[in-house]
Protein backbone atom coordinates (compact mmCIF):
# COMPACT_ATOMS: atom_id res chain seq x y z
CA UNK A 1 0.00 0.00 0.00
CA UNK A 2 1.19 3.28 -1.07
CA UNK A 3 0.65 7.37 0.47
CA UNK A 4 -0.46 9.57 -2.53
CA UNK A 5 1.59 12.57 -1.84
CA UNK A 6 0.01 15.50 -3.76
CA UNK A 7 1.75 18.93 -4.41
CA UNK A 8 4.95 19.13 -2.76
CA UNK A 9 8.08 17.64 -3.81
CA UNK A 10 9.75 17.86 -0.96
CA UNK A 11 7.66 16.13 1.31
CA UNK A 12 7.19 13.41 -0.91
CA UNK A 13 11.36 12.88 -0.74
CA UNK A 14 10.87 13.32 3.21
CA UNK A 15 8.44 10.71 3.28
CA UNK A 16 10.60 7.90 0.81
CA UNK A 17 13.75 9.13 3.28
CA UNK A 18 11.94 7.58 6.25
CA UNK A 19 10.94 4.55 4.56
CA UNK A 20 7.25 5.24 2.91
CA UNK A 21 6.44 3.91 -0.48
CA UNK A 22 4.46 6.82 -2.13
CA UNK A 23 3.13 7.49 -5.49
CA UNK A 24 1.42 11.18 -7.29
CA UNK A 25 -1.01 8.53 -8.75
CA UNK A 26 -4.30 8.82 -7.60
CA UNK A 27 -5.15 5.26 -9.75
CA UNK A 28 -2.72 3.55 -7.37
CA UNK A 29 -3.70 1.29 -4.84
CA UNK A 30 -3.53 3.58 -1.86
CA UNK A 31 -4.41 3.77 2.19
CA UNK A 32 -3.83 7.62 2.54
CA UNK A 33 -3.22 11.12 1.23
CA UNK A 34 -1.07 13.46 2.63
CA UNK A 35 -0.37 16.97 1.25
CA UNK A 36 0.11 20.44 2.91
CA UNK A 37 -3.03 22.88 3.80
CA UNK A 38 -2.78 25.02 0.53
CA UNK A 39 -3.71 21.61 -1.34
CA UNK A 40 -6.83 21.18 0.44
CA UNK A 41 -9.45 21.60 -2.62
CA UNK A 42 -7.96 19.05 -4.67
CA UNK A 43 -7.99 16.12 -1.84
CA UNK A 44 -9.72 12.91 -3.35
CA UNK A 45 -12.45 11.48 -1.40
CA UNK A 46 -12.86 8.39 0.38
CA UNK A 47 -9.34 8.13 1.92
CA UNK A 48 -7.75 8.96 5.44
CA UNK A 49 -6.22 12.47 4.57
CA UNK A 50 -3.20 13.60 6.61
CA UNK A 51 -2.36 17.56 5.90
CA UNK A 52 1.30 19.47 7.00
CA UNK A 53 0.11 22.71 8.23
CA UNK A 54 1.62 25.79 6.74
CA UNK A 55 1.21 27.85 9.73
CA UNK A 56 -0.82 30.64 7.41
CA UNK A 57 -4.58 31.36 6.16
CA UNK A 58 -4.71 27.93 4.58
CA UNK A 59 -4.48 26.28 7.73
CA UNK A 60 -7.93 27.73 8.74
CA UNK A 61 -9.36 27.07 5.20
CA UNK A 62 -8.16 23.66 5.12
CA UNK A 63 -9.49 22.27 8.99
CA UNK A 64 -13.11 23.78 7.30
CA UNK A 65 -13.06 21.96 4.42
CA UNK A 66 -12.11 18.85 5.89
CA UNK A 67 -12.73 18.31 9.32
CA UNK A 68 -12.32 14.52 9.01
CA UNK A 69 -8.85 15.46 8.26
CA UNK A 70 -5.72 14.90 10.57
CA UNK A 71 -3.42 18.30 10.70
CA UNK A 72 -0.18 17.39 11.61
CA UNK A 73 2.98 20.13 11.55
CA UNK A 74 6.18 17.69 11.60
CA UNK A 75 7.39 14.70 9.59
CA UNK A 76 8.08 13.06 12.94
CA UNK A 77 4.13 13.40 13.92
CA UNK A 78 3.07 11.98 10.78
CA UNK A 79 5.06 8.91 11.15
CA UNK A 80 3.61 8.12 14.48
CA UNK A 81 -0.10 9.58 13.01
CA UNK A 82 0.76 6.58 10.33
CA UNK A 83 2.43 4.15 12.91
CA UNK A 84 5.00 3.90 10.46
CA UNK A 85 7.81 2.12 12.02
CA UNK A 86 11.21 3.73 12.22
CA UNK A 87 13.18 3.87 8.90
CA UNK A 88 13.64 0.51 7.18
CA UNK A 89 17.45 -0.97 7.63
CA UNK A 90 18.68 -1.97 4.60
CA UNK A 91 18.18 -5.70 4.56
CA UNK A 92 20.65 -8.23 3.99
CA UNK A 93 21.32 -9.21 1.14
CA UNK A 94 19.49 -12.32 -0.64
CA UNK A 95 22.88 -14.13 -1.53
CA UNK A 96 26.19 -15.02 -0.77
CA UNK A 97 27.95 -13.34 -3.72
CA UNK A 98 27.49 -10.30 -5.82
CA UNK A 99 26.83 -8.76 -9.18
CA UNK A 100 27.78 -5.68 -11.10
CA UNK A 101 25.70 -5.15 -13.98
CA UNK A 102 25.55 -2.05 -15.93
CA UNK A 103 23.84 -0.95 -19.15
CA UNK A 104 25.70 0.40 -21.69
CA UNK A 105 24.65 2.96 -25.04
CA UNK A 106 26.77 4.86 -27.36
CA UNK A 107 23.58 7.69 -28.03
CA UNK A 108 20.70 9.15 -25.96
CA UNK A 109 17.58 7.82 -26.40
CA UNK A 110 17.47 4.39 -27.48
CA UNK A 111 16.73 3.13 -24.12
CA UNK A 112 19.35 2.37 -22.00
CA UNK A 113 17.84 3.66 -18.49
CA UNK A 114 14.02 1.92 -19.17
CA UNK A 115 16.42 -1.35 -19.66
CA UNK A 116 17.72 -0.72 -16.83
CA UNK A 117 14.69 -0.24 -14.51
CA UNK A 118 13.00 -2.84 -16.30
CA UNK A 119 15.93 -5.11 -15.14
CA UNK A 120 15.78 -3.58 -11.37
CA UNK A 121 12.31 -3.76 -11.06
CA UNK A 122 12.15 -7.56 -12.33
CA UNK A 123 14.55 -8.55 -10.01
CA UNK A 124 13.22 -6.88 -6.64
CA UNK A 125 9.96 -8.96 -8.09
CA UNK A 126 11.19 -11.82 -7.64
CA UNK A 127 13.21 -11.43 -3.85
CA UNK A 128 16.59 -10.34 -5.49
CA UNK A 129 17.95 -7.38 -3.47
CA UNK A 130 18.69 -4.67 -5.96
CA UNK A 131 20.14 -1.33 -6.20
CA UNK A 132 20.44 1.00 -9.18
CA UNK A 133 22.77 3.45 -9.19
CA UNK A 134 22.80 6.26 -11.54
CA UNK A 135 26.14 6.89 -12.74
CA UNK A 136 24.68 9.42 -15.45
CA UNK A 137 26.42 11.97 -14.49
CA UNK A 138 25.73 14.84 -17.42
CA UNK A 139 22.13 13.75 -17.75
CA UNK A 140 20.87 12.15 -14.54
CA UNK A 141 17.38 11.36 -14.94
CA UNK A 142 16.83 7.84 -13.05
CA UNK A 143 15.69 10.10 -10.14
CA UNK A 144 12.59 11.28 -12.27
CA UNK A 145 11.57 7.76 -13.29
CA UNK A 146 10.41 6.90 -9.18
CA UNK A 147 9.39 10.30 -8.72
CA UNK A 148 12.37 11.43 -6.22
CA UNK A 149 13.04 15.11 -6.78
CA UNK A 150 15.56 17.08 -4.20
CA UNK A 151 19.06 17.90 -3.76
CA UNK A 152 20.50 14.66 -3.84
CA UNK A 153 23.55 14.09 -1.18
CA UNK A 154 27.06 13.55 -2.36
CA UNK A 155 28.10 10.29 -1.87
CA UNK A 156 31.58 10.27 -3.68
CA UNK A 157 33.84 11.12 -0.38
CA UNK A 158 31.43 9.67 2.34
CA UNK A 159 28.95 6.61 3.19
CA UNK A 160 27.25 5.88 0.15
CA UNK A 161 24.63 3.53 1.98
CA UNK A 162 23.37 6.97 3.82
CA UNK A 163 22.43 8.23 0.36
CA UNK A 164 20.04 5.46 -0.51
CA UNK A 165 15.97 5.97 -1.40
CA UNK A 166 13.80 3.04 -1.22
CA UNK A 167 11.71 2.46 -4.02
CA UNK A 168 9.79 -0.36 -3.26
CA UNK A 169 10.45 -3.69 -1.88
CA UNK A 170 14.24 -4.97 -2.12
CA UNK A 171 15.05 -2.33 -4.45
CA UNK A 172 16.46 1.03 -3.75
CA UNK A 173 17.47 3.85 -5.69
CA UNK A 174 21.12 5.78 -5.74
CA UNK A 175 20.42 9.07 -7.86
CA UNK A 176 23.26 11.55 -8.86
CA UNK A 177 24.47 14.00 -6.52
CA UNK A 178 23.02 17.42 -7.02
CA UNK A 179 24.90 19.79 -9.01
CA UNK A 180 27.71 17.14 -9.28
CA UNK A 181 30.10 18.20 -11.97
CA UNK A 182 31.15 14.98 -14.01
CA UNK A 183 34.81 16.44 -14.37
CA UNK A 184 35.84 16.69 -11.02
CA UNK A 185 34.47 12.38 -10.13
CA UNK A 186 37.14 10.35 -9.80
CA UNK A 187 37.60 6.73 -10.89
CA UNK A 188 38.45 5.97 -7.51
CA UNK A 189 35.16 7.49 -6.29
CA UNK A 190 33.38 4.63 -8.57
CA UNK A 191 34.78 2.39 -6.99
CA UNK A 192 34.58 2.87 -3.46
CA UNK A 193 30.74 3.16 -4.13
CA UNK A 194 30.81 -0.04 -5.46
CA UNK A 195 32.51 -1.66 -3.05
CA UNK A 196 30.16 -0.30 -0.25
CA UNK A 197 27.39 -1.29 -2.33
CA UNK A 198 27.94 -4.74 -2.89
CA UNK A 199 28.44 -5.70 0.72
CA UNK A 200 24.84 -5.13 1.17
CA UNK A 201 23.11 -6.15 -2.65
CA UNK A 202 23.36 -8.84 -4.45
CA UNK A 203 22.70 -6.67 -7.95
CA UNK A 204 24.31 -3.56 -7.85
CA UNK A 205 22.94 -2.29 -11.42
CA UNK A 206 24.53 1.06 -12.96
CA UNK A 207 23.36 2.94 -15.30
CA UNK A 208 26.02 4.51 -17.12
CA UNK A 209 25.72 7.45 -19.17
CA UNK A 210 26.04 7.50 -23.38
CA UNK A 211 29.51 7.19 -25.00
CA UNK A 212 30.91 6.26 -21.49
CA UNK A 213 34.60 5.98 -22.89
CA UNK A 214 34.65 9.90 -22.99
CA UNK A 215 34.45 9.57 -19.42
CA UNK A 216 37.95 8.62 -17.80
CA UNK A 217 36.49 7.29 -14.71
CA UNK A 218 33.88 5.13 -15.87
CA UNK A 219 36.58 2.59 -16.85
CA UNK A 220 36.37 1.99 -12.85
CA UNK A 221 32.39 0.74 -13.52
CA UNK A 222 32.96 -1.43 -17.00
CA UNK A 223 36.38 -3.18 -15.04
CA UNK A 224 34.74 -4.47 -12.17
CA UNK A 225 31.19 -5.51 -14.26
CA UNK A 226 29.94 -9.22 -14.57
CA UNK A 227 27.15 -8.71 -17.01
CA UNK A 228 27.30 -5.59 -19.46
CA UNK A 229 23.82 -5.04 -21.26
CA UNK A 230 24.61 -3.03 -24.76
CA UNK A 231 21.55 -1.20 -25.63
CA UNK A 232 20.94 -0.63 -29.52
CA UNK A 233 18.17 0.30 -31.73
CA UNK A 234 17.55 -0.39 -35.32
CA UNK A 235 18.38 3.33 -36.88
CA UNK A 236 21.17 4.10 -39.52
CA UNK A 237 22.76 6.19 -36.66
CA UNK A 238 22.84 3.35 -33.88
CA UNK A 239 23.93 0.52 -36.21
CA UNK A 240 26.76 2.40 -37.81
CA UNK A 241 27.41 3.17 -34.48
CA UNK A 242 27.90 -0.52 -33.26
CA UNK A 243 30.73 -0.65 -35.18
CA UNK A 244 33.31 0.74 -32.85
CA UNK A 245 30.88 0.48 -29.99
CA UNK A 246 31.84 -3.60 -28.99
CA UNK A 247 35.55 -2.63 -28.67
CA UNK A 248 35.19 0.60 -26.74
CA UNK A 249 33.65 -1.89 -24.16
CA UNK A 250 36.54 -4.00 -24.34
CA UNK A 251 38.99 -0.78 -24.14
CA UNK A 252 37.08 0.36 -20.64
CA UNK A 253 38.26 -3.52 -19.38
CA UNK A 254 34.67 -5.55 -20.32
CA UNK A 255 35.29 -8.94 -20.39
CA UNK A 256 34.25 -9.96 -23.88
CA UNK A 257 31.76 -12.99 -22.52
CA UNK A 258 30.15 -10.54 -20.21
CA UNK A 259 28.76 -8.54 -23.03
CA UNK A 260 25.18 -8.89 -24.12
CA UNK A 261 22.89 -6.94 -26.61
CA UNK A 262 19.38 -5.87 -25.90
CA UNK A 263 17.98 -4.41 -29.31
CA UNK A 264 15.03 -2.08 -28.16
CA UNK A 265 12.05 -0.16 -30.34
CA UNK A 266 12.29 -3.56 -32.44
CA UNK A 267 10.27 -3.08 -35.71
CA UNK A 268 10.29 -6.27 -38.20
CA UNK A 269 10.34 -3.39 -40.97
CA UNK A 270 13.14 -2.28 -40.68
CA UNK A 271 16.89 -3.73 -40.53
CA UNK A 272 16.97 -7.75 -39.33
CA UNK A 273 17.90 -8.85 -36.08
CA UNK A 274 21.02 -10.32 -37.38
CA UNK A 275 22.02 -7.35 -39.14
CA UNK A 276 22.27 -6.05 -36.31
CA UNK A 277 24.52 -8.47 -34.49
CA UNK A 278 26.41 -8.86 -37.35
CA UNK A 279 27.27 -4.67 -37.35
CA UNK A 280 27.76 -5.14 -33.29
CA UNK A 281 30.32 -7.84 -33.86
CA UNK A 282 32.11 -6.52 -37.13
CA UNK A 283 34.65 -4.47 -34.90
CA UNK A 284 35.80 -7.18 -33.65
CA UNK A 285 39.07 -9.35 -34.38
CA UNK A 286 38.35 -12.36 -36.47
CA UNK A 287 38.75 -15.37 -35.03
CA UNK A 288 37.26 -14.60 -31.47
CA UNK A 289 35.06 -17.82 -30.49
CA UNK A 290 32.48 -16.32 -28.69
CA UNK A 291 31.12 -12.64 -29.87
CA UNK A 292 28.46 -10.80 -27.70
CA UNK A 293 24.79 -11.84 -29.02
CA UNK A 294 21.30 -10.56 -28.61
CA UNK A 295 19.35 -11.65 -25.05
CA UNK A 296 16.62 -9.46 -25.60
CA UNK A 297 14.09 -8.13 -28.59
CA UNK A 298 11.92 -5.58 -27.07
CA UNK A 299 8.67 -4.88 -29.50
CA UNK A 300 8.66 -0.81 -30.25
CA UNK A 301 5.91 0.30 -27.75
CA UNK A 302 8.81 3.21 -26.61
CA UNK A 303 5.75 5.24 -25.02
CA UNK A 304 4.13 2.33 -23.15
CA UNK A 305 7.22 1.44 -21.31
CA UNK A 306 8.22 4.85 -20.44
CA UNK A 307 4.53 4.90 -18.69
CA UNK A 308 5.10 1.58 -17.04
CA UNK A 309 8.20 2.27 -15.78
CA UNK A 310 6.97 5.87 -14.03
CA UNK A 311 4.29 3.63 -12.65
CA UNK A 312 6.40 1.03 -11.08
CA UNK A 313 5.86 -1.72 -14.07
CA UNK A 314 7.48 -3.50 -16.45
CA UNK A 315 6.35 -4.32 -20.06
CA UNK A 316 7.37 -7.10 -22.07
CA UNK A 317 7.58 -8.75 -18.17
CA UNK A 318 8.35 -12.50 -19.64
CA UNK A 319 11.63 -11.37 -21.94
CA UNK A 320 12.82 -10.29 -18.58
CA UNK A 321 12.24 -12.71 -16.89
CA UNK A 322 13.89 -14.66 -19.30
CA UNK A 323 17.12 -12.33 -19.49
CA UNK A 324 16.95 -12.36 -15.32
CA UNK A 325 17.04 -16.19 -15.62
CA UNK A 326 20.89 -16.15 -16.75
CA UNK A 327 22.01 -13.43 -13.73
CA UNK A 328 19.76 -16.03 -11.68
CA UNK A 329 21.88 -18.73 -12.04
CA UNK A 330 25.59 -16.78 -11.67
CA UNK A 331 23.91 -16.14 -8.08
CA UNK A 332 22.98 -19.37 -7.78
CA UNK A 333 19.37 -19.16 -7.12
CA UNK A 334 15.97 -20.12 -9.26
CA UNK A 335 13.72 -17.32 -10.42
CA UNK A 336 10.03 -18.05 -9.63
CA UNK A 337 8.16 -17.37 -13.13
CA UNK A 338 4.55 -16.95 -13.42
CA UNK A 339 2.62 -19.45 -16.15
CA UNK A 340 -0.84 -17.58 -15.99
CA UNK A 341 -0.49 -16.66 -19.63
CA UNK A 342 1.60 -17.61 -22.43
CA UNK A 343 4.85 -16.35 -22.87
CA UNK A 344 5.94 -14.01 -26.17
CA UNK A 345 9.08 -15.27 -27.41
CA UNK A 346 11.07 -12.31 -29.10
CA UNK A 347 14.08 -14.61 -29.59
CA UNK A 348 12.02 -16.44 -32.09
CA UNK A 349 12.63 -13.24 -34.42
CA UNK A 350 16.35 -14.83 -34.60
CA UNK A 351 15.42 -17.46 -36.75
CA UNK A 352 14.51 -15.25 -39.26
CA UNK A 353 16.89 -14.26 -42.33
C-alpha cells in the first residue's frame, strides 16, 4: 500500500527518506493522502487524509473543508499519526555473492535507463535485493523515473549507503548528486561506491551514461562488471554506431563474454535482427570464439514502457524474466516465473533471415 503525496516535492522525498512507499497517482492502490493545507481543494475522497500545516490562512481554510482530516505540523508526527515504524534498515542481502551489472549505449535515447529499470524492477519482483545506481552523471534522470526530486547528497567522499531511497520492496534507488560536476568524479570514487554497495546487494545495477569511454572514470564501472547489457536500436545512426561500440567496451576492461545486446524499439520493418549483431560484432578481431549476441528483442511500444516504468511496471515482463534467468543462475538461485499466460518469445525473431 502506497501514500499519494500531492503537491509538494519535498515532502514526498521526506516521506521515501523515512521509509514510505508513495506514489502522485491517484489510480494507485492507496491507504492515505497526505499533502500540505494550501492543497486542500484538490484532496480525493474516500481516503484517510493527513495535511502538514503551513502555519498561514490555509491552515484555517483547510481544517473547514475537511474536518475529518488529521493536521499534523512535523514529519516526525506523521510517522507516528501513520504508525509507520522507524526507517527501514537496509536488509541483507538475498545471496552469498554479488553482481555488477551495468547498461551500456553509445547515443541518448534508445533506451538504456528503461532497460535498466525494467531489469531492477524484475529482479526486486522476484526477492533479489537490488540497487540501481545512476552513474549518469551529465544527464541524470533515473531520479525522475520513481518520482524522487531534491538535492541529492554527495556520496563520492562519504557513506554511500546513507544516500540510498527506497523504491519499493528490495530495491532502492542511488540518484546523482546534485549539481555534481562529471569532471571533477574520480575513478576511484566509482569504486569505493561499489565496493560499499555490494556488501549489502546482491545486484548492484549502474546505469552509465552515453559514450561512457569519454568519461575517464567510468573505466572503474565497466572493469569491475559481470554482465554488461549493450543497448541498440535499429536506426542508420545506432547501427553504424555498433561498429566501434563492442571494442570501446573491451577498451574500458569488459570482459568480452560478459557482453550482451538488448535491441530495443524492435520493428520487423526495418533492418533484421542479425544485421544487427552482425554490425555489433564486425569491430571485432576475427577469429574470437564467442562474440556478444542478442538476449533481448523488445517490440517498439517506446511510449508504453516509459509509462510503465513511471508507474512502477514493467512491459514485455516475460523477456525479462527470461534475461533475469541467466544473472539467476551466476547467483545461484531459481527465479520463480509466473505461467498464468503464455509467454511471447522475441528470440524467435532470430530465426529469421
Amino acid at each position: 500500500m502506497k501514500i499519494l503525496v500531492i503537491g509538494n516535492d519535498e515532502l514526498t522525498l521526506l516521506f521515501k527518506r523515512e521509509g514510505f512507499i508513495t506514489t502522485n497517482d491517484p489510480g494507485d492502490e492507496i491507504y492515505a493522502v497526505v499533502t500540505v493545507s494550501n492543497n486542500y481543494e484538490i484532496i480525493p475522497e474516500d481516503y484517510p487524509v493527513f495535511i502538514m500545516c503551513s502555519g498561514g490562512i490555509s491552515d484555517w481554510a483547510a481544517k473547514k473543508a475537511k474536518p475529518d482530516a488529521v493536521f499534523f505540523n512535523t514529519i516526525d508526527e506523521i510517522k507516528l499519526l501513520l504508525k509507520q515504524p522507524e526507517p527501514e534498515a537496509i536488509p541483507e542481502k538475498s545471496t552469498k555473492s554479488s553482481l555488477v551489472i551495468a547498461t551500456y549505449a553509445n547515443k541518448g535515447g534508445v533506451g538504456k535507463t528503461t532497460v535498466a529499470n525494467s531489469l531492477a524492477l524484475t529482479l526486486a519482483k522476484q526477492g533479489i535485493s537490488t540497487v540501481i545506481c545512476d552513474f549518469d552523471f551529465g544527464g541524470a534522470n533515473l531520479a525522475g523515473f520513481y518520482n524522487l526530486k531534491g538535492n541529492f547528497r554527495d556520496y563520492f567522499s562519504g557513506n554511500a549507503m546513507e544516500c540510498l531511497i527506497k523504491a519499493q520492496n528490495g530495491l532502492y534507488v542511488l540518484p546523482a548528486p546534485a549539481n555534481v560536476i562529471p569532471t571533477q568524479v574520480k575513478g576511484e570514487h566509482l569504486e569505493n561506491v561499489l565496493d560499499q554497495l555490494k556488501k549489502c546487494f546482491s545486484v548492484v545495477l549502474c546505469d552509465t551514461c552515453p559514450s561512457p569511454w569519454e568519461k575517464p572514470y567510468m573505466g572503474s564501472i565497466f572493469s569491475k562488471t559481470d554482465l554488461v547489457y549493450a543497448v541498440v536500436n535499429q536506426s542508420k545512426f545506432s547501427i553504424e554506431e555498433t561498429k566501434i561500440y563492442g571494442p570501446q567496451l573491451l577498451y574500458m576492461g569488459a570482459e568480452m563474454n560478459n557482453v550482451r545486446i538488448i535491441l530495443n524499439q524492435y520493428d520487423p520493418k526495418l533492418v533484421s535482427i542479425k544485421e544487427v549483431e552482425k554490425c555489433f560484432n564486425s569491430g571485432f578481431k576475427k577469429g574470437v570464439k564467442k562474440l556478444p549476441s542478442i538476449v533481448a528483442v523488445i517490440p517498439h511500444d517506446w511510449q508504453e514502457a516509459n509509462k510503465a516504468t513511471y508507474k512502477g511496471n514493467v512491459t514485455n515482463a516475460d523477456v525479462w524474466e527470461n534475461v533475469c534467468q541467466e544473472i539467476a543462475f551466476k547467483l545461484n538461485i531459481t527465479l520463480t516465473i509466473e505461467t498464468d499466460q503464455p509467454k511471447k518469445n522475441f528470440l524467435g525473431f532470430l530465426k529469421r533471415r
